[in-house]
C-alpha atoms as a PDB file:
ATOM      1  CA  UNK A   1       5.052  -7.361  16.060  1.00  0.00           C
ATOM      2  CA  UNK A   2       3.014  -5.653  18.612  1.00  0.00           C
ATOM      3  CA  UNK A   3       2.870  -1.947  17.024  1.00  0.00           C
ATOM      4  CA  UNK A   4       4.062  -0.372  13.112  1.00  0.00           C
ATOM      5  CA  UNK A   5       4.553   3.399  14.004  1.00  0.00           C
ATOM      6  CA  UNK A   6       4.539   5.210  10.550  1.00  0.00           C
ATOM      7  CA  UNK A   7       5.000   8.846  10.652  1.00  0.00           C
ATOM      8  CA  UNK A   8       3.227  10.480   8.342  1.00  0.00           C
ATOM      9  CA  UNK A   9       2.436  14.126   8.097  1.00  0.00           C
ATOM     10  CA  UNK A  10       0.252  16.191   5.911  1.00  0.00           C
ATOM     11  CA  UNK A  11       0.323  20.605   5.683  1.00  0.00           C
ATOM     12  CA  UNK A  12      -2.709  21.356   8.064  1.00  0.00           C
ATOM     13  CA  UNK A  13      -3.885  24.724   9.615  1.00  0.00           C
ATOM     14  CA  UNK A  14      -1.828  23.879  12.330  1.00  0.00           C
ATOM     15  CA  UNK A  15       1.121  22.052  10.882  1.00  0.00           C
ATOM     16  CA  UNK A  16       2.144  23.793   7.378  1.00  0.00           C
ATOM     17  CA  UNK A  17       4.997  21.167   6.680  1.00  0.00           C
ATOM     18  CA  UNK A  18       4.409  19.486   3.485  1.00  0.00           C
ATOM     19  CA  UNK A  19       6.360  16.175   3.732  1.00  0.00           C
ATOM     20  CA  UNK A  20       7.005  15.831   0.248  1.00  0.00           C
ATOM     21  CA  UNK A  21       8.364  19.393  -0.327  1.00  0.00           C
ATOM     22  CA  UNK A  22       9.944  19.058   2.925  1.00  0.00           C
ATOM     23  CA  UNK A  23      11.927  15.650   2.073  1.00  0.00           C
ATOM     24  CA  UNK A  24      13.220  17.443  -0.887  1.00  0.00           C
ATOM     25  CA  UNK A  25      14.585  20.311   1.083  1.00  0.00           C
ATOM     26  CA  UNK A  26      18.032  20.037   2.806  1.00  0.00           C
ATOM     27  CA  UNK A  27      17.193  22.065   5.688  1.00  0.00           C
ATOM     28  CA  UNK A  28      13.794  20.699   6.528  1.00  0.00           C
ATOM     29  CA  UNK A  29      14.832  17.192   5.288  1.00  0.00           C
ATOM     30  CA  UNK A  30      17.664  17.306   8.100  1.00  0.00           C
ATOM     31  CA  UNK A  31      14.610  18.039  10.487  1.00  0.00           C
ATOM     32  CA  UNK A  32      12.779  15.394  10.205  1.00  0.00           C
ATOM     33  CA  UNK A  33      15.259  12.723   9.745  1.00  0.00           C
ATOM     34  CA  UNK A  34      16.239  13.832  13.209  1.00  0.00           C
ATOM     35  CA  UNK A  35      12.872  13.557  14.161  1.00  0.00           C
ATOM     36  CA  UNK A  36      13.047   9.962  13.023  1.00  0.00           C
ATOM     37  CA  UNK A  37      16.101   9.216  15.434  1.00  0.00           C
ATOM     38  CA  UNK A  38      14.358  10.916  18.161  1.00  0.00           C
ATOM     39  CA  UNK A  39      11.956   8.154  18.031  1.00  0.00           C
ATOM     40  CA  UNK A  40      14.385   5.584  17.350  1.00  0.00           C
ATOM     41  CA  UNK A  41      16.115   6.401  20.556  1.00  0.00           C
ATOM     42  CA  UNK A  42      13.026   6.394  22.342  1.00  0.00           C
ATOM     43  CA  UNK A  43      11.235   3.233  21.094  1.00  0.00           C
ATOM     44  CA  UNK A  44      15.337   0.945  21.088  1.00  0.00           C
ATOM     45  CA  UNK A  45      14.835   1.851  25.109  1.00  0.00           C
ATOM     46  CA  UNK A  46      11.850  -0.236  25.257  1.00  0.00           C
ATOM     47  CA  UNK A  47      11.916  -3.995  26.201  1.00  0.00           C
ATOM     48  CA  UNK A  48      11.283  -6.470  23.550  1.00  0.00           C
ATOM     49  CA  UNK A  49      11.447  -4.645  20.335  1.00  0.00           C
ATOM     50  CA  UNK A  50       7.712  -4.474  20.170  1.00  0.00           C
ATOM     51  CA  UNK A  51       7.734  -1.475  18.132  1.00  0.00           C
ATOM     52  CA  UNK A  52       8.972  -1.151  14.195  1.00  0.00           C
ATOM     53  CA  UNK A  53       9.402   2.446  12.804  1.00  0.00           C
ATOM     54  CA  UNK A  54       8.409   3.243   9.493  1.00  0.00           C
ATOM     55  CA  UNK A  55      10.573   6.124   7.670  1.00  0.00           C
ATOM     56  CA  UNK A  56       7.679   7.266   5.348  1.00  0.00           C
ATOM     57  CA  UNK A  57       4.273   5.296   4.344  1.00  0.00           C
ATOM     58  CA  UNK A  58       4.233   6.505   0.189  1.00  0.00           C
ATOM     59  CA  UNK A  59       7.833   8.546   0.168  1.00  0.00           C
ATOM     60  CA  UNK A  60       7.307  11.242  -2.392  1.00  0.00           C
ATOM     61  CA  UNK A  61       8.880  10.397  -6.100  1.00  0.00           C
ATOM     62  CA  UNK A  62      10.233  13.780  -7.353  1.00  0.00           C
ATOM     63  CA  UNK A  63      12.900  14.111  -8.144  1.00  0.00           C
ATOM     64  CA  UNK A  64      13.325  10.453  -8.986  1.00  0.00           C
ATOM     65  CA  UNK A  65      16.941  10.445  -8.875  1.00  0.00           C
ATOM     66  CA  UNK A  66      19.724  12.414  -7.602  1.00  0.00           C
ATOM     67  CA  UNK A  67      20.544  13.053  -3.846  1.00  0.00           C
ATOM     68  CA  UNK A  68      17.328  14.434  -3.307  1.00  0.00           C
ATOM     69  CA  UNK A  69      15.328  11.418  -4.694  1.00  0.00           C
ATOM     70  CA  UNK A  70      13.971   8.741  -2.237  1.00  0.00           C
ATOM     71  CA  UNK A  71      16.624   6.291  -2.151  1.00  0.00           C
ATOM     72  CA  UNK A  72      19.370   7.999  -0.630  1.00  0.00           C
ATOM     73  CA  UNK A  73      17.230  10.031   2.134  1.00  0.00           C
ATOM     74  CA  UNK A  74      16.235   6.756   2.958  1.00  0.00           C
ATOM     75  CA  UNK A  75      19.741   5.501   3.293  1.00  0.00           C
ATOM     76  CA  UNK A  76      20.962   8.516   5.092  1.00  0.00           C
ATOM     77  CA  UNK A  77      17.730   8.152   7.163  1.00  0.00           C
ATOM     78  CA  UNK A  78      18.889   4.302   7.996  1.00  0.00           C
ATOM     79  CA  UNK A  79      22.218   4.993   9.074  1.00  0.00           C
ATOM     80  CA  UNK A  80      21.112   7.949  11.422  1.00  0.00           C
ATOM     81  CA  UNK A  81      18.796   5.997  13.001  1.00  0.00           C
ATOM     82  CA  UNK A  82      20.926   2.124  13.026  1.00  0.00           C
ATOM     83  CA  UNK A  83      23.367   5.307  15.787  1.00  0.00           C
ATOM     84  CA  UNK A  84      21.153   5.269  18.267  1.00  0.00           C
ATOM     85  CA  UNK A  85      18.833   2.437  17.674  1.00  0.00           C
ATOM     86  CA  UNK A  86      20.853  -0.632  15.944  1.00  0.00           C
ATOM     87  CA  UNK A  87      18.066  -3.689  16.806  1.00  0.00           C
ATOM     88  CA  UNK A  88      15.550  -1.581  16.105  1.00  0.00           C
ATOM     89  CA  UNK A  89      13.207  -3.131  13.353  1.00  0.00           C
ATOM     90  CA  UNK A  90      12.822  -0.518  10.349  1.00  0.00           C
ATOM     91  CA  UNK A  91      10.290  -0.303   7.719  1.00  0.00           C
ATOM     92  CA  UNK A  92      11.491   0.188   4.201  1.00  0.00           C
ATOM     93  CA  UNK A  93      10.305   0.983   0.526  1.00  0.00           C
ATOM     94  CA  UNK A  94      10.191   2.320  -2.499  1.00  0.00           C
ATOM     95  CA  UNK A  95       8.635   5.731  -4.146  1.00  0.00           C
ATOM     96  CA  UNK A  96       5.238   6.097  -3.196  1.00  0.00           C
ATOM     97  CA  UNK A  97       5.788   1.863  -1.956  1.00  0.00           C
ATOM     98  CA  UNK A  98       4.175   1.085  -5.525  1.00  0.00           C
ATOM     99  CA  UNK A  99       5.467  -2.435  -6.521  1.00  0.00           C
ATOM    100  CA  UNK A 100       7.074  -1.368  -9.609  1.00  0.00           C
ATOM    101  CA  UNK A 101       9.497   1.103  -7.518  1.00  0.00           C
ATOM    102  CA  UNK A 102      10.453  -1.422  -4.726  1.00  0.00           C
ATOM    103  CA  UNK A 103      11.643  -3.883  -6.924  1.00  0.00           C
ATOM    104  CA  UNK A 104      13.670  -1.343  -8.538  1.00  0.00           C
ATOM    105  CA  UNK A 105      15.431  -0.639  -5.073  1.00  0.00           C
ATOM    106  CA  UNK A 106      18.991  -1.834  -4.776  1.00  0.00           C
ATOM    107  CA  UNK A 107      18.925  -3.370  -0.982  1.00  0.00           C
ATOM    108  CA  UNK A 108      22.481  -4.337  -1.120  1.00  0.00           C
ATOM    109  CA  UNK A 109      23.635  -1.463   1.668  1.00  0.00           C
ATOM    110  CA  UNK A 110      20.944  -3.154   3.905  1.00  0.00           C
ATOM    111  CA  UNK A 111      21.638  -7.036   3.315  1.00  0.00           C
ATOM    112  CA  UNK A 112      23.574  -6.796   6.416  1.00  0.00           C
ATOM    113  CA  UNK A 113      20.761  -5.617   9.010  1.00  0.00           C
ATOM    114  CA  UNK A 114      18.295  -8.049   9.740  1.00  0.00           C
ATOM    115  CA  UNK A 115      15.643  -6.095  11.226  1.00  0.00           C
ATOM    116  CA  UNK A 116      14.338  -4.612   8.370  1.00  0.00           C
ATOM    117  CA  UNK A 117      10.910  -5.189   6.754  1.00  0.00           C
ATOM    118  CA  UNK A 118      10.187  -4.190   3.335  1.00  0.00           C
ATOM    119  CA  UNK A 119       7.160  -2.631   2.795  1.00  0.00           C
ATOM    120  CA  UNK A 120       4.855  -2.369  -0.641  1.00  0.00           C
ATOM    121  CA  UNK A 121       1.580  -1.421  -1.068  1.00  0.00           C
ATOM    122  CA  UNK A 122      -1.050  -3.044  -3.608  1.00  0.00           C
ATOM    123  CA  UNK A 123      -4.286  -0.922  -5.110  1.00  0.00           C
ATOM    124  CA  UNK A 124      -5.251  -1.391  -8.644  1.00  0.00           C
ATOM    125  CA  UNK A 125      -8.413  -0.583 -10.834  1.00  0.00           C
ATOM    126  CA  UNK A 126     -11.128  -2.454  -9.214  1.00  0.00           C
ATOM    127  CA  UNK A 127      -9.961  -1.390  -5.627  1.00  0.00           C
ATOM    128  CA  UNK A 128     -10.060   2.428  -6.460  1.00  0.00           C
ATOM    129  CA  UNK A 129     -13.088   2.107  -8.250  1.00  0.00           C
ATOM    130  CA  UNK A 130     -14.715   4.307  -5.880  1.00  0.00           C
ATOM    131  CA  UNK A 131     -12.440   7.243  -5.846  1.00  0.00           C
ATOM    132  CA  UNK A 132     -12.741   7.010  -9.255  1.00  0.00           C
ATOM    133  CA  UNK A 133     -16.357   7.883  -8.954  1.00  0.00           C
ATOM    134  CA  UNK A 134     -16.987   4.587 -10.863  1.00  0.00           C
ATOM    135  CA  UNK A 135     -20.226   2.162 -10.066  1.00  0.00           C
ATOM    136  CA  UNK A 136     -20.060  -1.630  -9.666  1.00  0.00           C
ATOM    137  CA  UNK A 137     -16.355  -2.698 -11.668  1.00  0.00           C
ATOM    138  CA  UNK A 138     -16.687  -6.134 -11.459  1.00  0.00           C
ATOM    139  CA  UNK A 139     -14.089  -8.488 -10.474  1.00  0.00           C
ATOM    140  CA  UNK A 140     -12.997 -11.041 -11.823  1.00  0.00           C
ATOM    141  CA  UNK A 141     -13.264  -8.678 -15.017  1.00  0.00           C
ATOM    142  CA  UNK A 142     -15.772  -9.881 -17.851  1.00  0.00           C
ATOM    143  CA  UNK A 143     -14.542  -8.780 -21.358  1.00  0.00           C
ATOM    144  CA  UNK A 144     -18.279  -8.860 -22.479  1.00  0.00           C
ATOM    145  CA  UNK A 145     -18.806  -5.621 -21.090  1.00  0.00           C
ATOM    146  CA  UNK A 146     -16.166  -3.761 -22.475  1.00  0.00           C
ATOM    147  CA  UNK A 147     -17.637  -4.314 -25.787  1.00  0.00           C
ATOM    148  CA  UNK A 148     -21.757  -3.018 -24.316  1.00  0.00           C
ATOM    149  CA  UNK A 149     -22.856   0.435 -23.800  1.00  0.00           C
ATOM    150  CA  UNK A 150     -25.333  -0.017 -21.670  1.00  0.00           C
ATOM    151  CA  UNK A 151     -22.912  -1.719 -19.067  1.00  0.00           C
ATOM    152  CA  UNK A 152     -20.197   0.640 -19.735  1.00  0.00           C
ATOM    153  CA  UNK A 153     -22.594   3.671 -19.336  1.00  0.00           C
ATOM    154  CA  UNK A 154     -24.046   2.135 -15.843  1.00  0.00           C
ATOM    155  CA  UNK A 155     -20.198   2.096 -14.819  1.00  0.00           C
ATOM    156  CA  UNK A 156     -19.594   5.042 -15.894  1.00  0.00           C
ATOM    157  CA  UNK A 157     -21.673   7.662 -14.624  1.00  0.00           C
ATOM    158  CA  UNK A 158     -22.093  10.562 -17.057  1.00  0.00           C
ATOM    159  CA  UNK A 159     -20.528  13.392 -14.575  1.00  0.00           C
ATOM    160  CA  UNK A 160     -17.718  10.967 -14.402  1.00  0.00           C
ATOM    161  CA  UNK A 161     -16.823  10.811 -17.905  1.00  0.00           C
ATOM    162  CA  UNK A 162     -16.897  14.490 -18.515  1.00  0.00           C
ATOM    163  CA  UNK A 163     -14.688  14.911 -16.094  1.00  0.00           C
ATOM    164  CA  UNK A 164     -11.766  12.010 -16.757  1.00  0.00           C
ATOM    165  CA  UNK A 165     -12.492  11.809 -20.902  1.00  0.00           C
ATOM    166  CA  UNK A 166     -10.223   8.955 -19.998  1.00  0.00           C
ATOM    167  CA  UNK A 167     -11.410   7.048 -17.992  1.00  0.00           C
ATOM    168  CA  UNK A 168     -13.726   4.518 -20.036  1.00  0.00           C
ATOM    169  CA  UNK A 169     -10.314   3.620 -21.671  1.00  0.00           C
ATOM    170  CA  UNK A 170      -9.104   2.644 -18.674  1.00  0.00           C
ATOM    171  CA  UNK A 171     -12.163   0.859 -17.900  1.00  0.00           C
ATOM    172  CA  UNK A 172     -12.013  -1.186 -21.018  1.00  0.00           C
ATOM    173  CA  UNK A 173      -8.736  -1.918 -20.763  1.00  0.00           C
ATOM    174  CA  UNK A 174      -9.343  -3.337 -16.950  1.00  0.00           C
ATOM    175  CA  UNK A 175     -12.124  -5.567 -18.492  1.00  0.00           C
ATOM    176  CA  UNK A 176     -10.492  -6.894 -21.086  1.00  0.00           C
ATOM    177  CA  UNK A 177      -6.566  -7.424 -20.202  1.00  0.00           C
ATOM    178  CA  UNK A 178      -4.715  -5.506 -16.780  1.00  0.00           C
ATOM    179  CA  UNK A 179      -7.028  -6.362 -14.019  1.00  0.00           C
ATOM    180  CA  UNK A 180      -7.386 -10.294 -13.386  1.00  0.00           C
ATOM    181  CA  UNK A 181      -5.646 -12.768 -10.966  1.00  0.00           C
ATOM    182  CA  UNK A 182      -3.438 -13.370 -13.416  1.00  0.00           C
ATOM    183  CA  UNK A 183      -2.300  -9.683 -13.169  1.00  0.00           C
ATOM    184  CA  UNK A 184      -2.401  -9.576  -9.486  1.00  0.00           C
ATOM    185  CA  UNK A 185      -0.457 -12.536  -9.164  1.00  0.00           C
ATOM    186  CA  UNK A 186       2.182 -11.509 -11.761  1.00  0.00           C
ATOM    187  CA  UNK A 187       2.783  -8.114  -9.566  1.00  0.00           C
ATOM    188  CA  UNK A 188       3.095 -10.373  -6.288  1.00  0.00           C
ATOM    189  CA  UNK A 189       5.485 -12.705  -8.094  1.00  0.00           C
ATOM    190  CA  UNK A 190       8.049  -9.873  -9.047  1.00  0.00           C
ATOM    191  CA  UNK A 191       8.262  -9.064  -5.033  1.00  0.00           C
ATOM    192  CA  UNK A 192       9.383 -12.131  -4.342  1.00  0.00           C
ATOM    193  CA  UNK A 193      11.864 -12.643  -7.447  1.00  0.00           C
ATOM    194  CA  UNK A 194      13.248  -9.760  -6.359  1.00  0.00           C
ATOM    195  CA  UNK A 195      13.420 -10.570  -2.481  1.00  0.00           C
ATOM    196  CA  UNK A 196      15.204 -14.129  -3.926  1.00  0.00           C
ATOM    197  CA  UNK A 197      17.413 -12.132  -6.033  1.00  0.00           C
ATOM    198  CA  UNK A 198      18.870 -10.374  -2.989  1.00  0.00           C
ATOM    199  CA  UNK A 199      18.535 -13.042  -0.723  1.00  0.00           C
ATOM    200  CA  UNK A 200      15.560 -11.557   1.834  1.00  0.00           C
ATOM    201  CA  UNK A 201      13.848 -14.024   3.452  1.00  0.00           C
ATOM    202  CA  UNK A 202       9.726 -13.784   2.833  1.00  0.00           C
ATOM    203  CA  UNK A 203       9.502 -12.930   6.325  1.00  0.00           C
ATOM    204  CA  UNK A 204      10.585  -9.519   5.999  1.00  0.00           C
ATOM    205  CA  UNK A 205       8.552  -8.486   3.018  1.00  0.00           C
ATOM    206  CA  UNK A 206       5.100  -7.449   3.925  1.00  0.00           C
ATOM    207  CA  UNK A 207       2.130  -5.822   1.604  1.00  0.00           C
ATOM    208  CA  UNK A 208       1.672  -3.334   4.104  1.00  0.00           C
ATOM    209  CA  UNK A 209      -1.200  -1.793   3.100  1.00  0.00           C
ATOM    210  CA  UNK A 210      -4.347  -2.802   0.515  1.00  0.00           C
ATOM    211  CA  UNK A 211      -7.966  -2.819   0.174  1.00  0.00           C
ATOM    212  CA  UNK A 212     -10.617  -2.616  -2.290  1.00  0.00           C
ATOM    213  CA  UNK A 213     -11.576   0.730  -0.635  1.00  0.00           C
ATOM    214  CA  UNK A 214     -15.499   1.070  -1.095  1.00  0.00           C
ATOM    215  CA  UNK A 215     -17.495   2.634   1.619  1.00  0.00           C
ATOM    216  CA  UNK A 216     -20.944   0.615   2.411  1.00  0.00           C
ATOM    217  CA  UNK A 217     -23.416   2.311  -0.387  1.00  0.00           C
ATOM    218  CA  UNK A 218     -26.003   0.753  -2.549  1.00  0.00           C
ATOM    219  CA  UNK A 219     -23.336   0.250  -5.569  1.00  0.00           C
ATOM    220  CA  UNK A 220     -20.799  -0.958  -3.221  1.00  0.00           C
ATOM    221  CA  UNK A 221     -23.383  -3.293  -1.831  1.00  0.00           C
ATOM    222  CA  UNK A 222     -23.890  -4.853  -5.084  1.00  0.00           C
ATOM    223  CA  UNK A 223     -20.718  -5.893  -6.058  1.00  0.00           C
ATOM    224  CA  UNK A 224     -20.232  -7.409  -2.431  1.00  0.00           C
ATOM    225  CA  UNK A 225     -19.312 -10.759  -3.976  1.00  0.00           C
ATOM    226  CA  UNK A 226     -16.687  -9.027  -6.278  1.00  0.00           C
ATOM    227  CA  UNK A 227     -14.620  -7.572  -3.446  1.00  0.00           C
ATOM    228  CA  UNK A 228     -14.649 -10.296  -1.743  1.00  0.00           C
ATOM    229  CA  UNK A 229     -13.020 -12.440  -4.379  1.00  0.00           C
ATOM    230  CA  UNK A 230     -10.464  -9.353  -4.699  1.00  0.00           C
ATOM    231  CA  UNK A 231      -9.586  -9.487  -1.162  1.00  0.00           C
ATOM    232  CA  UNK A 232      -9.167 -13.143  -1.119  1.00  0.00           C
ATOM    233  CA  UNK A 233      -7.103 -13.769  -4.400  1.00  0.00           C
ATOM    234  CA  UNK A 234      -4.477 -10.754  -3.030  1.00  0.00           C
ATOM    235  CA  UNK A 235      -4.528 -12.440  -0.338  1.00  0.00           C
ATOM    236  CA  UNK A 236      -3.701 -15.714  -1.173  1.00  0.00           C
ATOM    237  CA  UNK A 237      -0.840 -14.606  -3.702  1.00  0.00           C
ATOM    238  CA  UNK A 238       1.010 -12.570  -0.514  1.00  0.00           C
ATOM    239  CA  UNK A 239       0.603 -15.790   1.636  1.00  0.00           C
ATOM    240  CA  UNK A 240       1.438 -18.107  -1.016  1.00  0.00           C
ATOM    241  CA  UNK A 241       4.966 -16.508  -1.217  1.00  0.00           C
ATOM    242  CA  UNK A 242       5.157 -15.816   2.727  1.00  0.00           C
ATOM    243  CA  UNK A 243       4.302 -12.672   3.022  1.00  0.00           C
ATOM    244  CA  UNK A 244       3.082 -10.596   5.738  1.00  0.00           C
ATOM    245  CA  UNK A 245       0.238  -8.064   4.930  1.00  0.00           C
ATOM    246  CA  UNK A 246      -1.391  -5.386   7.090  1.00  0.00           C
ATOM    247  CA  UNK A 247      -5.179  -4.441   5.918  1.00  0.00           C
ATOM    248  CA  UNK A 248      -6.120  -1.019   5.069  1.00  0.00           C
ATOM    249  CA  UNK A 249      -9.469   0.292   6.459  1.00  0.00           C
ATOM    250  CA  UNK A 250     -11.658   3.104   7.204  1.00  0.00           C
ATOM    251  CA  UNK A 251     -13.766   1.746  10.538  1.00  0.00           C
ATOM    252  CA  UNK A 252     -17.601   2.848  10.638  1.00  0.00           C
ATOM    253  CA  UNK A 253     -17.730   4.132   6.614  1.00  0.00           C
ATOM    254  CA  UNK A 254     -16.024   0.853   5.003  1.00  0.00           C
ATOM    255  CA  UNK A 255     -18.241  -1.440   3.545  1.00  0.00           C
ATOM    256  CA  UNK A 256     -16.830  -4.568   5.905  1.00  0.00           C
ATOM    257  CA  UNK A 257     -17.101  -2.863   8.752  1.00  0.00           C
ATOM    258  CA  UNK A 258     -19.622  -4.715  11.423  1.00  0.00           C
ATOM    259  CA  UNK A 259     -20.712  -1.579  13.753  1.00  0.00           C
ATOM    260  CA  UNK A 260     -22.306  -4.122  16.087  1.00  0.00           C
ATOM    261  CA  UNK A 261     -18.942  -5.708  16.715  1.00  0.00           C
ATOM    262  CA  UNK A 262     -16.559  -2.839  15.588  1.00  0.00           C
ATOM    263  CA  UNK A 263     -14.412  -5.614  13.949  1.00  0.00           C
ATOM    264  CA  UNK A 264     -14.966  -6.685  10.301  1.00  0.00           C
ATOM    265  CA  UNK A 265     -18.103  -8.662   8.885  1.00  0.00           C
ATOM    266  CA  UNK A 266     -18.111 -12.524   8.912  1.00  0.00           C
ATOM    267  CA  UNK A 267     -17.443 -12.778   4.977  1.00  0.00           C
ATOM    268  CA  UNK A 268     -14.748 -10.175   5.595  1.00  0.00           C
ATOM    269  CA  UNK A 269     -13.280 -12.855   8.051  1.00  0.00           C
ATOM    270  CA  UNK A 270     -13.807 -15.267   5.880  1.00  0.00           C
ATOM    271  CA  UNK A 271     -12.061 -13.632   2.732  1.00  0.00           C
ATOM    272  CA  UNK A 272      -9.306 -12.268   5.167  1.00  0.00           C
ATOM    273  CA  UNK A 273      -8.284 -16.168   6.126  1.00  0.00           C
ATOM    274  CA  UNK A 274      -8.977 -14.893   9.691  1.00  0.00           C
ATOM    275  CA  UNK A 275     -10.102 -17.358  12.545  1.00  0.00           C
ATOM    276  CA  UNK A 276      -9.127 -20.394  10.703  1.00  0.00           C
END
């Protein structure tokens, strides 16, 4: 693959369209869908294919069925774009691409089109620690903590808990059952039962985007180690079941960002399986 176009659009002073309200609107859904076979038509004309179109990065999830739901724009969306572009490689998913709302996709209308990737993303608690406004989750979790103040107070920054009264909940529960390997690998297995069950090769199923996302701070600094091990057991469990994966990153504010060779740090490499 040489380029994923996604085309994703946010209401701006200068562009008011709201892609979730607009998905959910006949008239403004019919827009954009035709904006999506406008590029179709454009990138099928180009030699080689090097070019894959993604419908929608995180589709919106209300209403979560009907024919305004996800699924069936997305089908509609298919079939006006396989017109005009029928080779053209196509990125799929689920509501918001969460794991839990792929795998509860039917493919079957697809199974016939072989130039479609699905698509999932992967965050969980330790990788969102920081827009959490939470300080130094580590990872792999340690029960211990759950169970001391001190640590739980250091995580938890006062400002924080008054304003998410559940939040140290959620913390506990990270520590102490829903946020080891074992959980991330359990979440990557039930991709690829359900790629088996419909008979899509590992090849097109990608975890198209994920990251512990941490900018380069003092508290981020200290749990270097942590992310690291993150990075490199989600890793692993995408590979082990043949998986591609595309790597989520803010240049110049993410912690494994090298500015001196505006590419990612050595241990970055390192965790990323890159180079070797």
């Amino acid at each position: 693959m040489g380029v994923l176009l996604n085309l994703d659009y946010w209401p701006n002073q200068y562009d008011p369209v709201d892609a979730d309200k607009a998905m959910v609107n006949p008239s403004t859904r019919a827009a954009l869908i035709r904006a999506q076979v406008t590029l179709a038509a454009h990138f099928a004309a180009s030699p080689g294919h090097r070019v894959a179109l993604e419908f929608r990065s995180e589709p919106h999830c209300v209403p979560t069925s009907g024919p305004n739901s996800w699924p069936p724009i997305q089908l509609a969306t298919w079939k006006a774009v396989r017109q005009v572009a029928p080779r053209l490689p196509l990125v799929l998913t689920g509501c918001r691409a969460v794991i839990d709302k792929v795998v509860a996709l039917d493919p079957t209308p697809y199974l016939g089109d072989p130039n479609i990737i699905w698509s999932f993303h992967y965050y969980d608690f330790f990788s969102g620690q920081e827009f959490q406004k939470l300080r130094s989750v580590p990872f792999p979790p340690r029960p211990d903590l759950a169970n001391s103040v001190g640590a739980m107070n250091q995580m938890v920054p006062t400002a924080t808990a008054a304003g998410n009264p559940r939040i140290a909940a959620q913390l506990k529960s990270y520590l102490t059952t829903d946020g080891g390997s074992a959980t991330m690998q359990r979440k990557i297995d039930s991709v690829a039962e359900w790629a088996r069950h419909y008979g899509i090769p590992a090849s097109h199923v990608s975890m198209n985007e994920w990251a512990p996302v941490l900018t380069n701070r003092p508290e981020s600094q200290a749990i270097r180690p942590d992310e690291l091990r993150w990075i490199a057991t989600l890793r692993g469990d995408a590979e082990q079941h043949g998986f591609s994966w595309a790597y989520w990153t803010l240049p110049i504010q993410d912690l494994n960002y090298d500015p001196s060779t505006k590419f990612f740090r050595k241990d970055t490499q390192t965790a990323l399986g890159l180079g070797q």
